[in-house]
PDB file of N, CA and C in Angstrom:
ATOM      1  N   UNK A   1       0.843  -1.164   0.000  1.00  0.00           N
ATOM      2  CA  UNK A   1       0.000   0.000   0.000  1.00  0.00           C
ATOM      3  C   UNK A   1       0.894   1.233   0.000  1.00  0.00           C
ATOM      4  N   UNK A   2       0.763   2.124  -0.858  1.00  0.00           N
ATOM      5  CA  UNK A   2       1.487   3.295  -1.365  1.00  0.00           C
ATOM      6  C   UNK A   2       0.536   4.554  -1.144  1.00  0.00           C
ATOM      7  N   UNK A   3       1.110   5.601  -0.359  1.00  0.00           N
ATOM      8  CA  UNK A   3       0.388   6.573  -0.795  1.00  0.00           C
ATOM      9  C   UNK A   3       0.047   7.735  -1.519  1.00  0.00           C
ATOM     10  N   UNK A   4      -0.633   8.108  -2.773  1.00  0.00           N
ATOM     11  CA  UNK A   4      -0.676   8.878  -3.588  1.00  0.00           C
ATOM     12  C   UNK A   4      -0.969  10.197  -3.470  1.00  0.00           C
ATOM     13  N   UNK A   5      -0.645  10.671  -4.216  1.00  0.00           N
ATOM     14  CA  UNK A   5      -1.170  12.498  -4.180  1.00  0.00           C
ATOM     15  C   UNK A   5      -1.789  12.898  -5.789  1.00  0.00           C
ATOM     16  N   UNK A   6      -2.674  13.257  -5.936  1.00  0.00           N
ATOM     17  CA  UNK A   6      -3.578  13.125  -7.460  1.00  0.00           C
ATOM     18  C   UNK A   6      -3.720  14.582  -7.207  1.00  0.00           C
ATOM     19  N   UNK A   7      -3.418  15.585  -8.448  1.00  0.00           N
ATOM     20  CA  UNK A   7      -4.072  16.610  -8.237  1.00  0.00           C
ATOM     21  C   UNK A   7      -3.916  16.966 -10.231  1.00  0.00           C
ATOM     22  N   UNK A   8      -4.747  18.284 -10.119  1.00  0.00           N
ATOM     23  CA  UNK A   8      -5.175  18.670 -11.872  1.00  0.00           C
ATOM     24  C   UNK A   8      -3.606  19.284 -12.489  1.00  0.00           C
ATOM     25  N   UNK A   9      -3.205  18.653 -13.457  1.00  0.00           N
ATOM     26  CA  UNK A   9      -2.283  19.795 -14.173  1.00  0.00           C
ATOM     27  C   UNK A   9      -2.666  20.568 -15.024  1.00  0.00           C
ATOM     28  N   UNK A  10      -1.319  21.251 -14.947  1.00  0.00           N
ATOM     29  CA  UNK A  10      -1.985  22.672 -16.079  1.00  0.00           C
ATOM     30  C   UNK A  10      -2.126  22.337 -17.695  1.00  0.00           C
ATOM     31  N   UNK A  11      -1.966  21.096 -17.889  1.00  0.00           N
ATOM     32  CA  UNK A  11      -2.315  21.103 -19.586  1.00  0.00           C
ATOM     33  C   UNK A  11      -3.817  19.962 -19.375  1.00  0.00           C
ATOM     34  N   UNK A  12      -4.532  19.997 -18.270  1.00  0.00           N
ATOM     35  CA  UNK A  12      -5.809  19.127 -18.263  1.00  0.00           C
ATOM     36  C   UNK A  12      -5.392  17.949 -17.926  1.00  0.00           C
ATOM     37  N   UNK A  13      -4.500  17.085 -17.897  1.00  0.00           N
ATOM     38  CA  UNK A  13      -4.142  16.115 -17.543  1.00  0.00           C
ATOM     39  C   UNK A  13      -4.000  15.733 -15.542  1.00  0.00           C
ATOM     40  N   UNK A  14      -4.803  14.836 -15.153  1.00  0.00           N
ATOM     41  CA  UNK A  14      -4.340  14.529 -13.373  1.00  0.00           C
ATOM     42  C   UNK A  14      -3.049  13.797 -13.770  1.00  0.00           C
ATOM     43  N   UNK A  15      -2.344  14.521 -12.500  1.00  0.00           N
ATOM     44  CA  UNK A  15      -0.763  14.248 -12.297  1.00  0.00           C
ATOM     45  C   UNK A  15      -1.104  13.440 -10.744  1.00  0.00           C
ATOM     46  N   UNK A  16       0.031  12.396 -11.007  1.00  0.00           N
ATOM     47  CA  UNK A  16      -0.193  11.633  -9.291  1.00  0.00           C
ATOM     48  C   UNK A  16       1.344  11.173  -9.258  1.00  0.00           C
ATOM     49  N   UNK A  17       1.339  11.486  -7.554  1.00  0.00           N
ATOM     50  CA  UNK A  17       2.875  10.929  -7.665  1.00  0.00           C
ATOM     51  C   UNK A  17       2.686   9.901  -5.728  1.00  0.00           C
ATOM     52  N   UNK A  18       3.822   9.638  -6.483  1.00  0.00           N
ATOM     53  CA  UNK A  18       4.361   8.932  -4.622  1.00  0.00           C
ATOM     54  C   UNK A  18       5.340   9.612  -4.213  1.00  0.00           C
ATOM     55  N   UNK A  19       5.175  10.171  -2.747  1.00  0.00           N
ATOM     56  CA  UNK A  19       6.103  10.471  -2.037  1.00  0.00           C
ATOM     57  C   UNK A  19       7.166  10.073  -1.530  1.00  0.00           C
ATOM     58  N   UNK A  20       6.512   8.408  -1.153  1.00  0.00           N
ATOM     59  CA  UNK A  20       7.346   7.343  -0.494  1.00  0.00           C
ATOM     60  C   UNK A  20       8.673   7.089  -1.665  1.00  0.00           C
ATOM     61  N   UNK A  21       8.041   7.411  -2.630  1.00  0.00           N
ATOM     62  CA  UNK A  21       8.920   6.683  -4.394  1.00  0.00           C
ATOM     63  C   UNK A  21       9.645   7.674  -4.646  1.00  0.00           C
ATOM     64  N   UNK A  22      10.567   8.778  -4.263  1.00  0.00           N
ATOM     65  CA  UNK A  22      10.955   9.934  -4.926  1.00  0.00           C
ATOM     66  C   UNK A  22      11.432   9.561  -6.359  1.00  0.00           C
ATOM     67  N   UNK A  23      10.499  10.693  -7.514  1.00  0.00           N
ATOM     68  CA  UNK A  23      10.694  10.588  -8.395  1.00  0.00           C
ATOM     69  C   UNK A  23       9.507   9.680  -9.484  1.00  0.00           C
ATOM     70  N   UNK A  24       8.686   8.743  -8.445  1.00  0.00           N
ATOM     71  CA  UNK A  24       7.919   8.345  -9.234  1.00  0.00           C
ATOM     72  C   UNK A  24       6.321   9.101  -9.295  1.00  0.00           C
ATOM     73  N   UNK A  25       6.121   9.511 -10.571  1.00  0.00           N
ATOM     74  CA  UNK A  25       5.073  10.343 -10.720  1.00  0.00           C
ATOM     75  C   UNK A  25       4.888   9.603 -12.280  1.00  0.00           C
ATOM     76  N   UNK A  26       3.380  10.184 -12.191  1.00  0.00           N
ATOM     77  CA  UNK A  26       2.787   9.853 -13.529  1.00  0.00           C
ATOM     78  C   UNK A  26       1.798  10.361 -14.123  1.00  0.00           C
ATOM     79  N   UNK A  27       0.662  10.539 -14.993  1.00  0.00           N
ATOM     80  CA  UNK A  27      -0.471  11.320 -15.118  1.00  0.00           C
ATOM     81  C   UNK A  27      -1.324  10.481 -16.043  1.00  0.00           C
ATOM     82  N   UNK A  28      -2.619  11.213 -16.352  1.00  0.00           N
ATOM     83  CA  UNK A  28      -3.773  10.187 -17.021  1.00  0.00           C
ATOM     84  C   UNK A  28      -4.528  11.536 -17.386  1.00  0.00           C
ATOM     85  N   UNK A  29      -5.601  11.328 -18.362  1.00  0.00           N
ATOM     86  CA  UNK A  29      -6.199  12.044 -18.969  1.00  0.00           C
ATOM     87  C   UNK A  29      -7.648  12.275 -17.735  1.00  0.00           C
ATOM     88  N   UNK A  30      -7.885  11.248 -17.083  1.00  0.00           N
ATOM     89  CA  UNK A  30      -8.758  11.303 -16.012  1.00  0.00           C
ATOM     90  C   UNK A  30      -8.005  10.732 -14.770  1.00  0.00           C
ATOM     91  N   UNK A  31      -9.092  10.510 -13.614  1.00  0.00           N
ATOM     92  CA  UNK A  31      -8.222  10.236 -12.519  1.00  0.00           C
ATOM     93  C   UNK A  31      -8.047   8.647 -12.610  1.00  0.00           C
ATOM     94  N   UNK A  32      -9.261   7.893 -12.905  1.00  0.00           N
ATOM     95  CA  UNK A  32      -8.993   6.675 -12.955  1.00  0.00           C
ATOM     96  C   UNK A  32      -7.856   6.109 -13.538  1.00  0.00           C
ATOM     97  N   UNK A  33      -7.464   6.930 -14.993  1.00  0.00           N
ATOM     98  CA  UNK A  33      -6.025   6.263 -16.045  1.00  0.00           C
ATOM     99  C   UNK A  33      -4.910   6.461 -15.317  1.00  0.00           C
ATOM    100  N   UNK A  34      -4.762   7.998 -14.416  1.00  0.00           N
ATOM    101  CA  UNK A  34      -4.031   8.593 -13.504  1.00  0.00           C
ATOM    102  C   UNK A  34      -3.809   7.787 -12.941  1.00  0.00           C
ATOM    103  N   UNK A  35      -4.754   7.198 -11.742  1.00  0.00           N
ATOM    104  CA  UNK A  35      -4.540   6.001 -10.637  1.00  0.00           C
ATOM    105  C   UNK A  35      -4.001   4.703 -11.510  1.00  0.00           C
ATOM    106  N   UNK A  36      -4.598   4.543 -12.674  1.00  0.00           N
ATOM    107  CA  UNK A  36      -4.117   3.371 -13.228  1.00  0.00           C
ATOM    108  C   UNK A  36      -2.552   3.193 -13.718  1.00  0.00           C
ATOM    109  N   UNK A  37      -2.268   4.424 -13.718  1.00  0.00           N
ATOM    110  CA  UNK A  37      -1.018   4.553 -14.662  1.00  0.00           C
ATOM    111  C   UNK A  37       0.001   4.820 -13.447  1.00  0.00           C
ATOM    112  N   UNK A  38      -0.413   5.206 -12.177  1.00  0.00           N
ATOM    113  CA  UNK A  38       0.644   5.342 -10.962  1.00  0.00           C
ATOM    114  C   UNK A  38       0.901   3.879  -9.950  1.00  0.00           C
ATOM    115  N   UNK A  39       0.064   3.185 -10.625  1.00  0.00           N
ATOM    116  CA  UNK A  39       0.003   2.030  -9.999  1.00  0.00           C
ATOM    117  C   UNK A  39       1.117   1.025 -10.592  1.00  0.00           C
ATOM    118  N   UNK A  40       1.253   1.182 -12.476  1.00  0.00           N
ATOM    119  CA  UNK A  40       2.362   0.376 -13.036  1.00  0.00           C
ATOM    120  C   UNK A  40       3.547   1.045 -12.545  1.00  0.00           C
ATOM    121  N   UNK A  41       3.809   2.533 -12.324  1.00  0.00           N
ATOM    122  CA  UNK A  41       4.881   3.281 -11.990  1.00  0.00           C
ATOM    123  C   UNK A  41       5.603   2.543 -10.721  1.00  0.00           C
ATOM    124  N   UNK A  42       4.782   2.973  -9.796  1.00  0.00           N
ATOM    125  CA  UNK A  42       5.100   2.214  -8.614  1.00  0.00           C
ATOM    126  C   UNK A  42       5.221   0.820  -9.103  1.00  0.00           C
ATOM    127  N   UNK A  43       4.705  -0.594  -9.474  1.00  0.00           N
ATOM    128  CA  UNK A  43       5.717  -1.639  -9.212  1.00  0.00           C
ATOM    129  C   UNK A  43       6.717  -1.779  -9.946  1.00  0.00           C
ATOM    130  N   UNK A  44       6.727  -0.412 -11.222  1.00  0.00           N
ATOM    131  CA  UNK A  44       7.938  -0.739 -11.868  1.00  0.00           C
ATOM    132  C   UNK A  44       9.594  -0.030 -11.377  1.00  0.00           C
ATOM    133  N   UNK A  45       9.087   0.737 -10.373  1.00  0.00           N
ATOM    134  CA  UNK A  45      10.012   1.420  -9.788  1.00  0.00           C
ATOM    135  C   UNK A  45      10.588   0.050  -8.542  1.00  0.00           C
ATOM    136  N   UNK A  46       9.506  -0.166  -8.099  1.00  0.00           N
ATOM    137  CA  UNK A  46       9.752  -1.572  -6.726  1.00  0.00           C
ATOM    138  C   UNK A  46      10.628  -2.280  -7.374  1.00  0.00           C
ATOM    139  N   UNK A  47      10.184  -3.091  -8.832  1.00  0.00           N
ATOM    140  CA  UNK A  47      10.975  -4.081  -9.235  1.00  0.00           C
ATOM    141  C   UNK A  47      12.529  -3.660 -10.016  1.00  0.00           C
ATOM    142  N   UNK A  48      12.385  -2.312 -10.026  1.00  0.00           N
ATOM    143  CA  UNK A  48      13.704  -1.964 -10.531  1.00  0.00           C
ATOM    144  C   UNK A  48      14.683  -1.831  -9.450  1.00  0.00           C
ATOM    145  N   UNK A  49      14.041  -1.401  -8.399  1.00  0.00           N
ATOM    146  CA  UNK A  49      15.223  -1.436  -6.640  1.00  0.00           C
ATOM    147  C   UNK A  49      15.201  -2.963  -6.349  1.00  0.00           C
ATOM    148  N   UNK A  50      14.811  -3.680  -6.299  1.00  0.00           N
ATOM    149  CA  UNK A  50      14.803  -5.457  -6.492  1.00  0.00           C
ATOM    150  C   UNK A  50      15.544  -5.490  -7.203  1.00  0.00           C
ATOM    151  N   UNK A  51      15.734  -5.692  -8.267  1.00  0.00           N
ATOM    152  CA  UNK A  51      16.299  -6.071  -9.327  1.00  0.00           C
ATOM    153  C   UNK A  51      17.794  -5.854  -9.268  1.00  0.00           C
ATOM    154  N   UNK A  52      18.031  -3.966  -8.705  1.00  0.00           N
ATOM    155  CA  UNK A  52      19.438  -3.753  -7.868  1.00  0.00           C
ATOM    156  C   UNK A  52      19.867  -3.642  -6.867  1.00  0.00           C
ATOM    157  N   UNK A  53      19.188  -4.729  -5.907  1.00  0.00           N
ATOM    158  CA  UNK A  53      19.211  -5.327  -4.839  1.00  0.00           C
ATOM    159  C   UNK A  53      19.242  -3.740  -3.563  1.00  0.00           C
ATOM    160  N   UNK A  54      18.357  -3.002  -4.001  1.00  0.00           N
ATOM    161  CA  UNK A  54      18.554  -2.019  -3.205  1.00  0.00           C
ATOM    162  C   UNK A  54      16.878  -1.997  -2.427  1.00  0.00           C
ATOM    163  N   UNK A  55      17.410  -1.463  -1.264  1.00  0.00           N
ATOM    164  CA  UNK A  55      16.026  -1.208  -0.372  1.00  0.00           C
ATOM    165  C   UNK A  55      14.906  -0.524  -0.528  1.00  0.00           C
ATOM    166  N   UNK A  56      13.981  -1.012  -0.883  1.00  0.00           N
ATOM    167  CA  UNK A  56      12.616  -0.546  -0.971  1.00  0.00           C
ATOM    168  C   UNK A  56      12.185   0.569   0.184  1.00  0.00           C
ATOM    169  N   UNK A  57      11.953   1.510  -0.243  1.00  0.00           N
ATOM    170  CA  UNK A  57      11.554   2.328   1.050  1.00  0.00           C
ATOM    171  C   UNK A  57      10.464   2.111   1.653  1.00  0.00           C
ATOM    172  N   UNK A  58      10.329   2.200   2.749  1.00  0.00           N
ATOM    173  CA  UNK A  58       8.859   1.730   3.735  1.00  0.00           C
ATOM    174  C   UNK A  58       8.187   3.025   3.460  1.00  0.00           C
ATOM    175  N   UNK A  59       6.870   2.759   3.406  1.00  0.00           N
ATOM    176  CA  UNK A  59       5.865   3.535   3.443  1.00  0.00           C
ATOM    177  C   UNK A  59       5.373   4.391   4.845  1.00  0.00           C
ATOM    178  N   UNK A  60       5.806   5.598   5.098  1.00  0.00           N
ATOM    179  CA  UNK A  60       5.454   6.218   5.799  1.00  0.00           C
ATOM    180  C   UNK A  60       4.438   7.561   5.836  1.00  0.00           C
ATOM    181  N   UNK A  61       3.547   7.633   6.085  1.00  0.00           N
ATOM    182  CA  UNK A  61       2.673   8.730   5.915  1.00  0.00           C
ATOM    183  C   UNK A  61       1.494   9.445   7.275  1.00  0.00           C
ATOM    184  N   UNK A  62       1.306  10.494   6.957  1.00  0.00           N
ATOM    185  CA  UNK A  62       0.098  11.325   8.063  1.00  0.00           C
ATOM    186  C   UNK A  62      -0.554  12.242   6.822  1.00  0.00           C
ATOM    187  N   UNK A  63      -1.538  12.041   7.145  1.00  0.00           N
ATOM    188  CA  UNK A  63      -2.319  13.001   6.365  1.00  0.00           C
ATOM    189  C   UNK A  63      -3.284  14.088   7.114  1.00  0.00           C
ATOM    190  N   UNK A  64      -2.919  15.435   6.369  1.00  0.00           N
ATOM    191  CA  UNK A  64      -3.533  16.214   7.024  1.00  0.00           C
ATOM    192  C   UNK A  64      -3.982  17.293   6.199  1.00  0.00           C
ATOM    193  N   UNK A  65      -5.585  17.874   6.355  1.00  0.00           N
ATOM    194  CA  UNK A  65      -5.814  18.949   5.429  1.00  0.00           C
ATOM    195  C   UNK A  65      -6.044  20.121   6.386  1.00  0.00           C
ATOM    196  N   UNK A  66      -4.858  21.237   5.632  1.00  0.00           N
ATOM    197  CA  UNK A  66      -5.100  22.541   6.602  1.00  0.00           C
ATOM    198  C   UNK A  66      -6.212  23.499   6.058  1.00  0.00           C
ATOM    199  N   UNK A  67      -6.594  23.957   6.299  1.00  0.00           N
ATOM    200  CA  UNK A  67      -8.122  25.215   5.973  1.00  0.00           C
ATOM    201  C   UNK A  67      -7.121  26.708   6.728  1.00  0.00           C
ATOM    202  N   UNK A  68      -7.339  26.999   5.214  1.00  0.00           N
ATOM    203  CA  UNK A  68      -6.455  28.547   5.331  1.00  0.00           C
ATOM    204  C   UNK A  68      -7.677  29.234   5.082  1.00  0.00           C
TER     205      UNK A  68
END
């Protein structure tokens, strides 16, 4: 379980990334392709730190929404 951040970009496209993943981000024309398309990101990023026997980062997160 990974946690995502989905928000609108500026050419219409949702952009989603992982925090836990630095560097892995991705986007979709809607949110569903978005979610769909951050989901191959992420295990292809997992299986590429596998692959060079390097440590998977643990998933750490808090979520919080501030009201300005």
């Amino acid at each position: 379980m990974r946690e995502v951040i989905l928000y609108p970009g500026e050419d219409g496209y949702w952009v989603v990334e992982c925090p836990s993943l630095p560097g892995c981000v991705s986007q979709g024309k809607t949110k569903r392709e978005a979610i769909k398309n951050i989901k191959e990101a992420i295990s292809c990023y997992i299986h590429a730190l596998e692959e060079d026997s390097i440590p998977v980062p643990k998933e750490k997160f808090a979520v919080s929404v501030v009201v300005v």
